[in-house]
N, C-alpha and C. Protein backbone atom coordinates (compact mmCIF):
# COMPACT_ATOMS: atom_id res chain seq x y z
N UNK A 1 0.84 -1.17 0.00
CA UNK A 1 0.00 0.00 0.00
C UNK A 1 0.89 1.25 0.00
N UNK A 2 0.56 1.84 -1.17
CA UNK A 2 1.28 3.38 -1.04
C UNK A 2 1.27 4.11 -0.04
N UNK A 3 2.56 4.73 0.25
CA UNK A 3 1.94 6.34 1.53
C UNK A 3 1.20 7.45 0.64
N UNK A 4 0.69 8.22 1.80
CA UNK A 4 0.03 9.13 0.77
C UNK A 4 1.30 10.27 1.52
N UNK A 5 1.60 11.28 0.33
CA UNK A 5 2.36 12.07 0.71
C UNK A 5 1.91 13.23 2.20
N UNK A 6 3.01 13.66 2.78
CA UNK A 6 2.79 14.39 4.21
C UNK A 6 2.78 15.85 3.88
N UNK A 7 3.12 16.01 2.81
CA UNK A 7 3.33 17.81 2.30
C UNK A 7 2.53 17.86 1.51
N UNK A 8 2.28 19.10 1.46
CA UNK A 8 2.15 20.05 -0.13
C UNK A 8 3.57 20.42 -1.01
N UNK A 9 3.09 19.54 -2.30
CA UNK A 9 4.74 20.04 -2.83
C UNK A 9 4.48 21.29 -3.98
N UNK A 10 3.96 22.13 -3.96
CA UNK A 10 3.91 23.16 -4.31
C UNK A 10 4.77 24.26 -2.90
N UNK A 11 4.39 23.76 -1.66
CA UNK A 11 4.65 24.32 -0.77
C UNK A 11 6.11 24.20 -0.20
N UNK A 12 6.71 22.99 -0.72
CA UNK A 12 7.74 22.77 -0.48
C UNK A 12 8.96 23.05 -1.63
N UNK A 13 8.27 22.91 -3.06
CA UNK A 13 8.88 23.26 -3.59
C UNK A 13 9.42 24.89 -4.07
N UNK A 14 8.76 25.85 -3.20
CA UNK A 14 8.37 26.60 -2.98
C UNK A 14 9.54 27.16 -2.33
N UNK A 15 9.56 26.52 -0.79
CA UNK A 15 10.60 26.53 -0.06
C UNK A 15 12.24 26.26 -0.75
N UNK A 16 12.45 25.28 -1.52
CA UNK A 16 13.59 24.48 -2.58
C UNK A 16 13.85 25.91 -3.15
N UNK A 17 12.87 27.05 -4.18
CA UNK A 17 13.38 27.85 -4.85
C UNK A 17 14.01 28.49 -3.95
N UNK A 18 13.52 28.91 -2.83
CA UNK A 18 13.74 30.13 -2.66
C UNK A 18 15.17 29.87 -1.62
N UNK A 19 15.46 28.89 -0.80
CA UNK A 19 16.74 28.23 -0.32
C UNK A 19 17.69 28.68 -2.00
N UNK A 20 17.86 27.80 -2.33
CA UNK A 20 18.58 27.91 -4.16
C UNK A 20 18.87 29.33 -4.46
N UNK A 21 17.19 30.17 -4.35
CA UNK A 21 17.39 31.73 -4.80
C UNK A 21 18.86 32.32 -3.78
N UNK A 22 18.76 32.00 -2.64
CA UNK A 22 19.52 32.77 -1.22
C UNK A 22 20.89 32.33 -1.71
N UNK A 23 21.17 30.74 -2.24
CA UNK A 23 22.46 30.03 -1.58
C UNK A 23 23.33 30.37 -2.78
N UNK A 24 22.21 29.60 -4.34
CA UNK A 24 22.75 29.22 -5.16
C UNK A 24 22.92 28.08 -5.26
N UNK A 25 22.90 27.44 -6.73
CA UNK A 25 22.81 25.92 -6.71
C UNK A 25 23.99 24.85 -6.01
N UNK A 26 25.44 25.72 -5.79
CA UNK A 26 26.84 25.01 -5.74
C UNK A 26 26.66 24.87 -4.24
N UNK A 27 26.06 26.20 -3.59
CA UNK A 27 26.12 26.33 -1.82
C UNK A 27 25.25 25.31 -1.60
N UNK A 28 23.88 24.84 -1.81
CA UNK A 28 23.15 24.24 -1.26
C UNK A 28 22.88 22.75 -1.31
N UNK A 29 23.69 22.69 -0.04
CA UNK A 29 23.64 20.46 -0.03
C UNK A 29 21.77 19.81 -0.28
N UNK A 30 22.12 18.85 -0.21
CA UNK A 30 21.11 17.93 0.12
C UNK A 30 20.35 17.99 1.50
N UNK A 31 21.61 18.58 2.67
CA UNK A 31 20.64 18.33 4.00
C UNK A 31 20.26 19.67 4.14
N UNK A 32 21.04 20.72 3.25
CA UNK A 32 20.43 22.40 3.50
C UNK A 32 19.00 22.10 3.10
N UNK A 33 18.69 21.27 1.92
CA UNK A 33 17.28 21.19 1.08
C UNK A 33 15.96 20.64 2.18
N UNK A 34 16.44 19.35 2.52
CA UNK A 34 15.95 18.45 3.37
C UNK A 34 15.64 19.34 4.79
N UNK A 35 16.23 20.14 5.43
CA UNK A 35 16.02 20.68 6.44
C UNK A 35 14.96 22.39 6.13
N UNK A 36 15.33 22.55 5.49
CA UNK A 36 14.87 23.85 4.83
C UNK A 36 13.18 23.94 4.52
N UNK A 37 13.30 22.47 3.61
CA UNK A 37 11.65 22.21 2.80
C UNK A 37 11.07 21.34 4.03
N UNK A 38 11.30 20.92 4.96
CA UNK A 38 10.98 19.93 5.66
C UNK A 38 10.42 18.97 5.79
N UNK A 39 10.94 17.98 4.93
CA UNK A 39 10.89 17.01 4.12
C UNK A 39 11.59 15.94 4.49
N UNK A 40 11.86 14.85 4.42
CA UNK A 40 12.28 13.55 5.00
C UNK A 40 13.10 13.75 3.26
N UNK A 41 14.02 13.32 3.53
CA UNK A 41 15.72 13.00 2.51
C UNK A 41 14.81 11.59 1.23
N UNK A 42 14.57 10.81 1.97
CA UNK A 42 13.34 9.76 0.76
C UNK A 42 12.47 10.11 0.41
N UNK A 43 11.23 11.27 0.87
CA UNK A 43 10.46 11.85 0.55
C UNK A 43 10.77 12.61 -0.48
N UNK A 44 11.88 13.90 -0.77
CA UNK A 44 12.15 14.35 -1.50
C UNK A 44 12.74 13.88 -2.79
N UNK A 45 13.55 12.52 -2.46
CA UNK A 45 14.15 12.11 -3.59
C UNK A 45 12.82 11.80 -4.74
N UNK A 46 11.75 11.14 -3.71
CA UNK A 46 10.94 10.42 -4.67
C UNK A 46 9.80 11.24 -5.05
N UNK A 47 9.34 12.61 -4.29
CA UNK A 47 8.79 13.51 -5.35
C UNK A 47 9.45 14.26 -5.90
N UNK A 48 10.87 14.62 -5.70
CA UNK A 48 11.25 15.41 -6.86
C UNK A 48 12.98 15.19 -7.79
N UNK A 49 13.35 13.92 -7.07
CA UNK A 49 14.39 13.08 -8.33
C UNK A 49 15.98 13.86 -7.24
N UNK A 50 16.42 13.89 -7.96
CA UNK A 50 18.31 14.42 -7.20
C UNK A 50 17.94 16.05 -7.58
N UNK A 51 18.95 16.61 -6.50
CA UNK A 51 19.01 18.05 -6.45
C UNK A 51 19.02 18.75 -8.01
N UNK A 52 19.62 18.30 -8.98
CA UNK A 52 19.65 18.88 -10.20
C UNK A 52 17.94 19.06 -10.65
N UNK A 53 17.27 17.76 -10.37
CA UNK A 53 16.07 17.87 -11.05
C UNK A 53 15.11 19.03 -10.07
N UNK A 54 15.16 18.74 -9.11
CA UNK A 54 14.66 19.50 -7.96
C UNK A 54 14.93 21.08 -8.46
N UNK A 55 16.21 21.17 -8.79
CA UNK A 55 16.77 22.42 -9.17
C UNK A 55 15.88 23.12 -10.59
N UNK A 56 16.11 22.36 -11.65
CA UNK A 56 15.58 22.56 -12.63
C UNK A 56 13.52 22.74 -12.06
N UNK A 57 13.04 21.77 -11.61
CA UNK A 57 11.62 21.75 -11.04
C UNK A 57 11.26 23.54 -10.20
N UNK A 58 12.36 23.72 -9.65
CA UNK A 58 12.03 25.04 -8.88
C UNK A 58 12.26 26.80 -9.75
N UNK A 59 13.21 26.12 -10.64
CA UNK A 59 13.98 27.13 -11.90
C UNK A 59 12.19 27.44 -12.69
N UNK A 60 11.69 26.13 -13.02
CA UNK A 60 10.45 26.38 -14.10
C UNK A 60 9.31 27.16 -12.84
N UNK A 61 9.16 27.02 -11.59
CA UNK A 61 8.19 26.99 -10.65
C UNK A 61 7.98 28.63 -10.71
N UNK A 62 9.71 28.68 -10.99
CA UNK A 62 10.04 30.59 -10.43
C UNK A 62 9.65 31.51 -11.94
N UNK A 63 9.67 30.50 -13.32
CA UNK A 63 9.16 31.47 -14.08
C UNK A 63 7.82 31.48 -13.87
N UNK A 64 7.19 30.17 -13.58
CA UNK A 64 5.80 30.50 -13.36
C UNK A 64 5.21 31.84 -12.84
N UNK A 65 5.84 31.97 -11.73
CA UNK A 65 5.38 33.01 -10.70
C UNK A 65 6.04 34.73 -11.94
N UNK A 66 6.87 34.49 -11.88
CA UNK A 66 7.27 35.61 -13.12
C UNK A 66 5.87 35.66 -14.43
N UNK A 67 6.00 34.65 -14.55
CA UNK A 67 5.01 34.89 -15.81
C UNK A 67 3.44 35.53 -15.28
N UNK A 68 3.09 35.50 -14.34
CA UNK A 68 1.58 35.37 -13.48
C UNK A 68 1.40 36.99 -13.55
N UNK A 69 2.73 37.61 -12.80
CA UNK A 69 3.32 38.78 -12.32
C UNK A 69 3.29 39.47 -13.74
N UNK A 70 3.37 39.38 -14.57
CA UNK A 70 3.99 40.38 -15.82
C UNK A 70 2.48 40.35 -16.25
N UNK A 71 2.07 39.36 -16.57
CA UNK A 71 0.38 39.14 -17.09
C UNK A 71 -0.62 40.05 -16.42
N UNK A 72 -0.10 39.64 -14.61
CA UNK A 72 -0.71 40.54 -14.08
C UNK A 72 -0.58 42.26 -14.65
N UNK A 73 0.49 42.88 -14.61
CA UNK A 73 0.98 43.67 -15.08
C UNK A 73 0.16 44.17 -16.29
N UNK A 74 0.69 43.48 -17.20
CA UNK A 74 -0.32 43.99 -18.66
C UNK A 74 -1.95 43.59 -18.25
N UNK A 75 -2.26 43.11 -17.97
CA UNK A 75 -3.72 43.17 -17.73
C UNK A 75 -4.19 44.07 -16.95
N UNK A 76 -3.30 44.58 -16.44
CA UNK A 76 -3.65 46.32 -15.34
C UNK A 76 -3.50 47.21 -16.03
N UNK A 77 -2.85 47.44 -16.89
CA UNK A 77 -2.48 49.03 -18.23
C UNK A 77 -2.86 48.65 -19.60
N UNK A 78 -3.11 49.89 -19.92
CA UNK A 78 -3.65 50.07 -21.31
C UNK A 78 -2.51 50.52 -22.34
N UNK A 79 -1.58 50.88 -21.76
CA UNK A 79 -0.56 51.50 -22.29
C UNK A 79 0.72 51.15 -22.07
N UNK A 80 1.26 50.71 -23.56
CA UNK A 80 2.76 50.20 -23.46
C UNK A 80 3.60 50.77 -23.09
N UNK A 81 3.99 51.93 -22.62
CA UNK A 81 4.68 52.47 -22.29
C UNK A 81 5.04 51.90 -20.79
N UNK A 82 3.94 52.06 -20.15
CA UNK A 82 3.84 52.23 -18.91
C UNK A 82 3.89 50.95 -18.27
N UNK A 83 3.41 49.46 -19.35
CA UNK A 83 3.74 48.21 -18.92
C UNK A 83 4.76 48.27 -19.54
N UNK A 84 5.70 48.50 -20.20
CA UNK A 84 7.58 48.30 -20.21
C UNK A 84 7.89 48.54 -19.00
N UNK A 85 7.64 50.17 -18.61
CA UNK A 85 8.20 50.86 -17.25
C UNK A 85 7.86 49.81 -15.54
N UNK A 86 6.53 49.25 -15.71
CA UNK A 86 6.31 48.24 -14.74
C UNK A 86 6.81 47.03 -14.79
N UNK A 87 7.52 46.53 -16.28
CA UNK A 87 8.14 45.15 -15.70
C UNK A 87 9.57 45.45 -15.82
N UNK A 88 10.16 47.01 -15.74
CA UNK A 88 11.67 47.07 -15.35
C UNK A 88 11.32 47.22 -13.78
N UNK A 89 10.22 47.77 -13.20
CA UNK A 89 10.35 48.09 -11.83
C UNK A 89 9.93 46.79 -10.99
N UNK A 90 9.45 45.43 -11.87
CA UNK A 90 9.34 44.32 -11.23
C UNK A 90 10.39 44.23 -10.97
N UNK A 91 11.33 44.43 -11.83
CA UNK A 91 12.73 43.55 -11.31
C UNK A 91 13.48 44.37 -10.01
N UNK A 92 13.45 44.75 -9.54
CA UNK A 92 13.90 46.01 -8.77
C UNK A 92 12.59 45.93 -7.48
N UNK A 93 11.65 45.54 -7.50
CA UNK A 93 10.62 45.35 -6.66
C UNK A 93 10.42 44.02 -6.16
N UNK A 94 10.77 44.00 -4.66
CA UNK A 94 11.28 42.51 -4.52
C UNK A 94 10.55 42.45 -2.88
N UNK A 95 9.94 41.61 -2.15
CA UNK A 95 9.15 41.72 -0.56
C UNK A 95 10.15 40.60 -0.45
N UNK A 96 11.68 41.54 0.45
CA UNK A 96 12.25 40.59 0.78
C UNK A 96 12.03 39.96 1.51
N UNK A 97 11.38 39.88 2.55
CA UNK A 97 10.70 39.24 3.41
C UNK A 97 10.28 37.61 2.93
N UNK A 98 9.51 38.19 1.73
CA UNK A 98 9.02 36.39 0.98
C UNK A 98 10.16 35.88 0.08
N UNK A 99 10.95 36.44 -0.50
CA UNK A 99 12.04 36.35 -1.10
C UNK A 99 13.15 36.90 -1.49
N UNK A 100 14.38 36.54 -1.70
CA UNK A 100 15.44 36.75 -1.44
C UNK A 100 16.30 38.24 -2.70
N UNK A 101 16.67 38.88 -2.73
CA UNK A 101 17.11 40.02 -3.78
C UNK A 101 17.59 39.30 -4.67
N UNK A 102 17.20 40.36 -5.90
CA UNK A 102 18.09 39.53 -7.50
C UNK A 102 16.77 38.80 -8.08
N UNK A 103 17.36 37.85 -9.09
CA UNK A 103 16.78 37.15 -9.99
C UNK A 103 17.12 35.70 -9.71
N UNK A 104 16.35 34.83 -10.34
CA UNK A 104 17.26 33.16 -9.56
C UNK A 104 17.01 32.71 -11.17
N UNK A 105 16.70 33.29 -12.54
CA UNK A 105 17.03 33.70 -13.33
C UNK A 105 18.23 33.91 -13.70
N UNK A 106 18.24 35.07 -13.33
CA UNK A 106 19.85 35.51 -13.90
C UNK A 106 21.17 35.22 -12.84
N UNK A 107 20.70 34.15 -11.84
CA UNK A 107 22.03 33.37 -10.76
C UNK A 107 22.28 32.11 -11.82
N UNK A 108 20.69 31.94 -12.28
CA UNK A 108 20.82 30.37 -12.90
C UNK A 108 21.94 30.89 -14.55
N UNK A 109 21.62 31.90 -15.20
CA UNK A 109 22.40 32.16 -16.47
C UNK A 109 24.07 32.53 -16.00
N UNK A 110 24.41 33.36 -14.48
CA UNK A 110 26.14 32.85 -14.51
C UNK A 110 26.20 31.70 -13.70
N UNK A 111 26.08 31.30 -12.81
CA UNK A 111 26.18 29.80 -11.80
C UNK A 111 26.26 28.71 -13.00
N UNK A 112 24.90 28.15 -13.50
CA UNK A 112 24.76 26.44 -14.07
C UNK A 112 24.75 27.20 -15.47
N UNK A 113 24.36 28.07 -15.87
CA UNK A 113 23.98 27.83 -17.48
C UNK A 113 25.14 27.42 -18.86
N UNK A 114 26.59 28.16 -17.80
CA UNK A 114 27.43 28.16 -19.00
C UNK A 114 27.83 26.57 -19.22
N UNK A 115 27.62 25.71 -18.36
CA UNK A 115 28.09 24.33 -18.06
C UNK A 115 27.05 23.34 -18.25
N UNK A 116 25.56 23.58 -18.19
CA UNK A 116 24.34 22.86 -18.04
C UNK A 116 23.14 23.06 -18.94
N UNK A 117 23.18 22.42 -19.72
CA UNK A 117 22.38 22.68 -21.32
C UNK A 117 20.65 22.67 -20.74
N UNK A 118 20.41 22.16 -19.85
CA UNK A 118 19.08 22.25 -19.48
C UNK A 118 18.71 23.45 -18.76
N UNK A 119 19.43 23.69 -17.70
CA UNK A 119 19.55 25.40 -16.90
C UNK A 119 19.85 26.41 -18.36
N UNK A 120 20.36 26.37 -19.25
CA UNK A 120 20.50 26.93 -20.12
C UNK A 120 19.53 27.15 -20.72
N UNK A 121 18.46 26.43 -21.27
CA UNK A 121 17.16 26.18 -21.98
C UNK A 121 16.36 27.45 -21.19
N UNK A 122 16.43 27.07 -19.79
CA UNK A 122 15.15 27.88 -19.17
C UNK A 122 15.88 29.11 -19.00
N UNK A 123 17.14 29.39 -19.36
CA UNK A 123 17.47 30.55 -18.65
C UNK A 123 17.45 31.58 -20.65
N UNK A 124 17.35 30.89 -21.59
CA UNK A 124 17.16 31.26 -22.70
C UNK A 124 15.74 31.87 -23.28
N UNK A 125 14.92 30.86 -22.62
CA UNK A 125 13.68 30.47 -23.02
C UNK A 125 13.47 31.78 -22.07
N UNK A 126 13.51 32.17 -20.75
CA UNK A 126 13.14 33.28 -20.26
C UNK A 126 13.49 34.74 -20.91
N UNK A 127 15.00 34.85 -21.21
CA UNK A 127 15.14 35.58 -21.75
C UNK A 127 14.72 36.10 -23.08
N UNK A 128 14.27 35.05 -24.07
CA UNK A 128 13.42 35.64 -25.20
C UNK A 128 12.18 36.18 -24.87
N UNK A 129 11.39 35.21 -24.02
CA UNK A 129 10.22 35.47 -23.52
C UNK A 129 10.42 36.99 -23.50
N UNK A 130 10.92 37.86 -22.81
CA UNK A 130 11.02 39.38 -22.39
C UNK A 130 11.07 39.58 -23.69
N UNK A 131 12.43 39.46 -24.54
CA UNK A 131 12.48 40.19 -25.75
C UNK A 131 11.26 40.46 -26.20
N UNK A 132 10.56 39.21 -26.34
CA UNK A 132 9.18 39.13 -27.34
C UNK A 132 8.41 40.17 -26.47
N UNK A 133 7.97 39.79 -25.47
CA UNK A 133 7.35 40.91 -24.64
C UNK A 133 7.16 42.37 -25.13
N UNK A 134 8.71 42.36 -24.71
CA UNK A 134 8.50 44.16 -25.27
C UNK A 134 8.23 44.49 -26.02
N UNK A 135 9.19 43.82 -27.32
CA UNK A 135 8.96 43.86 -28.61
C UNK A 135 7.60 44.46 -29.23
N UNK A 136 6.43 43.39 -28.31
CA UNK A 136 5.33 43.19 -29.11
C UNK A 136 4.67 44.73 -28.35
N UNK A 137 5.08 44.53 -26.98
CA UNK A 137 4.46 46.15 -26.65
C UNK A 137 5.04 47.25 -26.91
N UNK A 138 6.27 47.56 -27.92
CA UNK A 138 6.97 48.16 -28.36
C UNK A 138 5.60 48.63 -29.77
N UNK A 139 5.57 47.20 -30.30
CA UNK A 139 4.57 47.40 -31.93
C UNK A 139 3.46 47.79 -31.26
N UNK A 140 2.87 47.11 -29.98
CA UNK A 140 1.63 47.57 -30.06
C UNK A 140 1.57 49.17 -29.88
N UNK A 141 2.31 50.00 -28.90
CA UNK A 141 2.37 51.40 -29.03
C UNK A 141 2.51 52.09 -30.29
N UNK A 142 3.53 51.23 -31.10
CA UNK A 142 3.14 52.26 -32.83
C UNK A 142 2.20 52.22 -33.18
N UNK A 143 1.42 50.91 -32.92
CA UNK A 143 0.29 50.69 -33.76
C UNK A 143 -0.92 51.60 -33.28
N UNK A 144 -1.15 52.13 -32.32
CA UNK A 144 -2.07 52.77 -31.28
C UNK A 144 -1.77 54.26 -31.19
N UNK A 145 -0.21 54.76 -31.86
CA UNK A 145 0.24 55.95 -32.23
C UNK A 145 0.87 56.27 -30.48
N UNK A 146 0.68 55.06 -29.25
CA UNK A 146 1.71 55.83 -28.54
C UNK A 146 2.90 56.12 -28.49
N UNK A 147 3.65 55.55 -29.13
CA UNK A 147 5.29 55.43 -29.76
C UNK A 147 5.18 56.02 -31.13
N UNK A 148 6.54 56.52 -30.99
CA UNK A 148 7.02 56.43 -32.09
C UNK A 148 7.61 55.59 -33.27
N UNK A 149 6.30 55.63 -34.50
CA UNK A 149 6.31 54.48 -35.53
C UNK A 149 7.94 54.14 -36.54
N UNK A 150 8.74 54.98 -35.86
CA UNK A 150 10.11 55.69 -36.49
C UNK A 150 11.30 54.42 -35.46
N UNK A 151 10.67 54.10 -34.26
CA UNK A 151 11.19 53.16 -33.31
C UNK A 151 11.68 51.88 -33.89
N UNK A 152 12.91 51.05 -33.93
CA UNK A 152 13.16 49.84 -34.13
C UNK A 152 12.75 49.06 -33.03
N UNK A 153 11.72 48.56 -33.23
CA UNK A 153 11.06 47.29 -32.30
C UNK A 153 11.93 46.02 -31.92
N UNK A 154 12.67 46.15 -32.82
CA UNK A 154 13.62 44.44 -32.56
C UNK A 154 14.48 45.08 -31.90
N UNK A 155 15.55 45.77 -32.33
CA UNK A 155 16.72 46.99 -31.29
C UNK A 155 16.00 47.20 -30.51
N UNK A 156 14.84 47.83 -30.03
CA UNK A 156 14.92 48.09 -28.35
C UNK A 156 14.24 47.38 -28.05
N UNK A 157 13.52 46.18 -28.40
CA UNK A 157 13.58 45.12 -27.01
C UNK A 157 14.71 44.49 -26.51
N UNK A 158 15.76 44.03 -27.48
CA UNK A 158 16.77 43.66 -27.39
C UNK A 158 17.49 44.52 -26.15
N UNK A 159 17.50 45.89 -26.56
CA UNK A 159 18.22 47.54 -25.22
C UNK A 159 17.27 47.02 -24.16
N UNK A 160 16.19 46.77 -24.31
CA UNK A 160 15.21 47.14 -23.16
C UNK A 160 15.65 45.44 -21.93
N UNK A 161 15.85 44.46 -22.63
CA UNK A 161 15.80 43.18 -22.05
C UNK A 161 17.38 42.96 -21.65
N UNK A 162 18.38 43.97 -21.97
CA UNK A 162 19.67 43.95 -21.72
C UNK A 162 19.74 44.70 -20.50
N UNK A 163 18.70 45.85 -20.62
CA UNK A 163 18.54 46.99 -19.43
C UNK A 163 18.46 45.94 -18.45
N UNK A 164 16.80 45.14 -18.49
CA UNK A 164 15.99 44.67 -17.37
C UNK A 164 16.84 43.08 -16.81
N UNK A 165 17.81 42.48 -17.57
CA UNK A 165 18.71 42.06 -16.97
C UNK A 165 19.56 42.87 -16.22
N UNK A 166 20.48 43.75 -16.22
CA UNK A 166 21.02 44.66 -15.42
C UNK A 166 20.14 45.05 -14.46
N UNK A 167 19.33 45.35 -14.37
CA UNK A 167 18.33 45.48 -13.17
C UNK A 167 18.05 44.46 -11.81
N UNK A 168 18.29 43.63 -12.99
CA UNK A 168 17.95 42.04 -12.10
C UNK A 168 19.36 42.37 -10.96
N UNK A 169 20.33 42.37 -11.51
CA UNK A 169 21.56 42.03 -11.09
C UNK A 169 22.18 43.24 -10.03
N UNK A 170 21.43 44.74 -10.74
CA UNK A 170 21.96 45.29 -9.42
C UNK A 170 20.78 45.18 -8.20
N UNK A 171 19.23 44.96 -8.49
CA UNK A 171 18.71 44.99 -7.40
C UNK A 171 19.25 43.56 -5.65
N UNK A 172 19.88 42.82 -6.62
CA UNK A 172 20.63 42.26 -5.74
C UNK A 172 22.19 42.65 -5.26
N UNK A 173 22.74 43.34 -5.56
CA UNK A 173 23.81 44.41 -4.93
C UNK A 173 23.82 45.78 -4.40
N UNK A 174 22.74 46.26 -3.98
CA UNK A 174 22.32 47.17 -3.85
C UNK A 174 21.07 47.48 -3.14
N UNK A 175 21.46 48.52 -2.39
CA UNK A 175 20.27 49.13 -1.51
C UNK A 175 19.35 50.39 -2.24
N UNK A 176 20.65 50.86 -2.88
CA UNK A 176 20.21 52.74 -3.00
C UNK A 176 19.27 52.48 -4.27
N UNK A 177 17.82 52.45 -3.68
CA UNK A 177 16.29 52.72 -4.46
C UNK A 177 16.66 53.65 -5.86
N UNK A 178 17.04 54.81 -4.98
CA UNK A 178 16.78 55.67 -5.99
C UNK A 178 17.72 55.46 -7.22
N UNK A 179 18.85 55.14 -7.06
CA UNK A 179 19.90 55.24 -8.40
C UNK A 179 18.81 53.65 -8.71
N UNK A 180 18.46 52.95 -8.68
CA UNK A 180 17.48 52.39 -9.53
C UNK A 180 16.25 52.59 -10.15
N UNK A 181 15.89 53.29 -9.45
CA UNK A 181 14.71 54.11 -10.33
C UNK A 181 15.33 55.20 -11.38
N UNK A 182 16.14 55.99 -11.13
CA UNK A 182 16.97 56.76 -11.66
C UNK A 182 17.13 55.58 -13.21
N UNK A 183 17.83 54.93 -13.17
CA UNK A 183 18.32 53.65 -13.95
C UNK A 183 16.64 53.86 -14.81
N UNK A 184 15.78 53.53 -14.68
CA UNK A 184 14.82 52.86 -15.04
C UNK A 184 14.11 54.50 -15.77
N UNK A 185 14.21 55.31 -15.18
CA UNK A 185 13.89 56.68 -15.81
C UNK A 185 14.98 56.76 -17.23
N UNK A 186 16.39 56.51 -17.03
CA UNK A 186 17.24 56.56 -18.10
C UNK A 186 16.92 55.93 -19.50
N UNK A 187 16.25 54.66 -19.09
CA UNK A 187 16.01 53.44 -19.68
C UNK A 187 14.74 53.65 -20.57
N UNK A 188 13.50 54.34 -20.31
CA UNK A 188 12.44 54.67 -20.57
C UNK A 188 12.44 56.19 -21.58
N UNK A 189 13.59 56.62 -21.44
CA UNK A 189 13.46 57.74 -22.00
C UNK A 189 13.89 57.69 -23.60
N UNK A 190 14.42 56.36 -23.51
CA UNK A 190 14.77 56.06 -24.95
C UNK A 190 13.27 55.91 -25.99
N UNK A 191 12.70 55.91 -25.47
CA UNK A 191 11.31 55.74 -26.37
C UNK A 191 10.93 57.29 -26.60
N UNK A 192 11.63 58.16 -26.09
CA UNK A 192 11.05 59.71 -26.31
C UNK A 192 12.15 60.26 -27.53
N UNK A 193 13.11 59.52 -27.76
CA UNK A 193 13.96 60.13 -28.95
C UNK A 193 13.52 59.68 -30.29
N UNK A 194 13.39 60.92 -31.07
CA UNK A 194 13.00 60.61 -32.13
C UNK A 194 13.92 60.29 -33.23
């Protein structure tokens, strides 16, 4: 007779990202995981495979929550402008409290990606995702006459998703708010040159 599982593994896996987000994949053993998610060491193996898979399982969990967040985002504004400007200030907008500064994104593209073809995938696959993003809210503002129709759409999503990586990376080295908003005012103003 099977056990029936003792957790929620949404809830635990939950816990897995955000340990990973803090440590990084190299810092965090097996008993950091096991103690952390609170989870029995056989329990975990057998819902979620060896730390790599676990790793990769929490990598896809965290775009989820990214993806929910940006959707959310555009489904609140009417105007591209202003959803570009809200998903540079996602990145930079962080309740450390529930989670840890930075991106676990852009830990996963220098840590595992240059070495690990699967961390690579998701850390690719995220990063177009944005390109396209903007991109498309880049066209949709020409198309609607809020931009300027004179704008290269492919060049600045490309600027814009190079920005909002840099963002990622200093909101985790950094306290001072304002030179990030500052940053993000710099960043936005490129859509006003004609």
């Amino acid at each position: 007779m099977a056990r029936t599982k003792e957790f929620d593994e949404d809830t635990v896996l939950l816990k897995a990202m955000q340990l990973f987000w803090e440590q990084g994949y190299e810092k965090t053993s097996m008993m950091d995981l096991v103690s952390h998610m609170g989870v029995h060491k056989r329990s975990m193996y057998d819902s979620f495979g060896d730390k790599h898979s676990l790793y990769i399982k929490a990598l896809k969990r965290y775009s989820d929550l990214i993806d929910k967040s940006v959707k959310s985002i555009i489904k609140g504004t009417n105007s591209a402008e202003e959803t570009i400007r809200l998903v540079l200030e996602m990145a930079i907008r962080r309740d450390e409290d529930e989670f840890p500064k930075g991106c676990l994104m852009v830990n996963t593209a220098v840590e595992l990606a240059p070495h690990d073809s699967e961390s690579r995938a998701l850390v690719n696959q995220s990063l177009t995702y944005f390109e396209q993003l903007i991109r498309e809210l880049i066209e949709a503002g020409q198309q609607s006459g809020e931009l300027d129709k004179t704008l290269n759409a492919e060049w600045l999503s490309c600027y814009f998703n190079n920005a909002l990586t840099g963002l990622r990376v200093l909101a985790k080295t950094t306290d001072d708010r304002e030179k990030l908003k500052q940053i993000i005012e710099t960043t936005m103003s490129i859509l006003k040159i004609n």
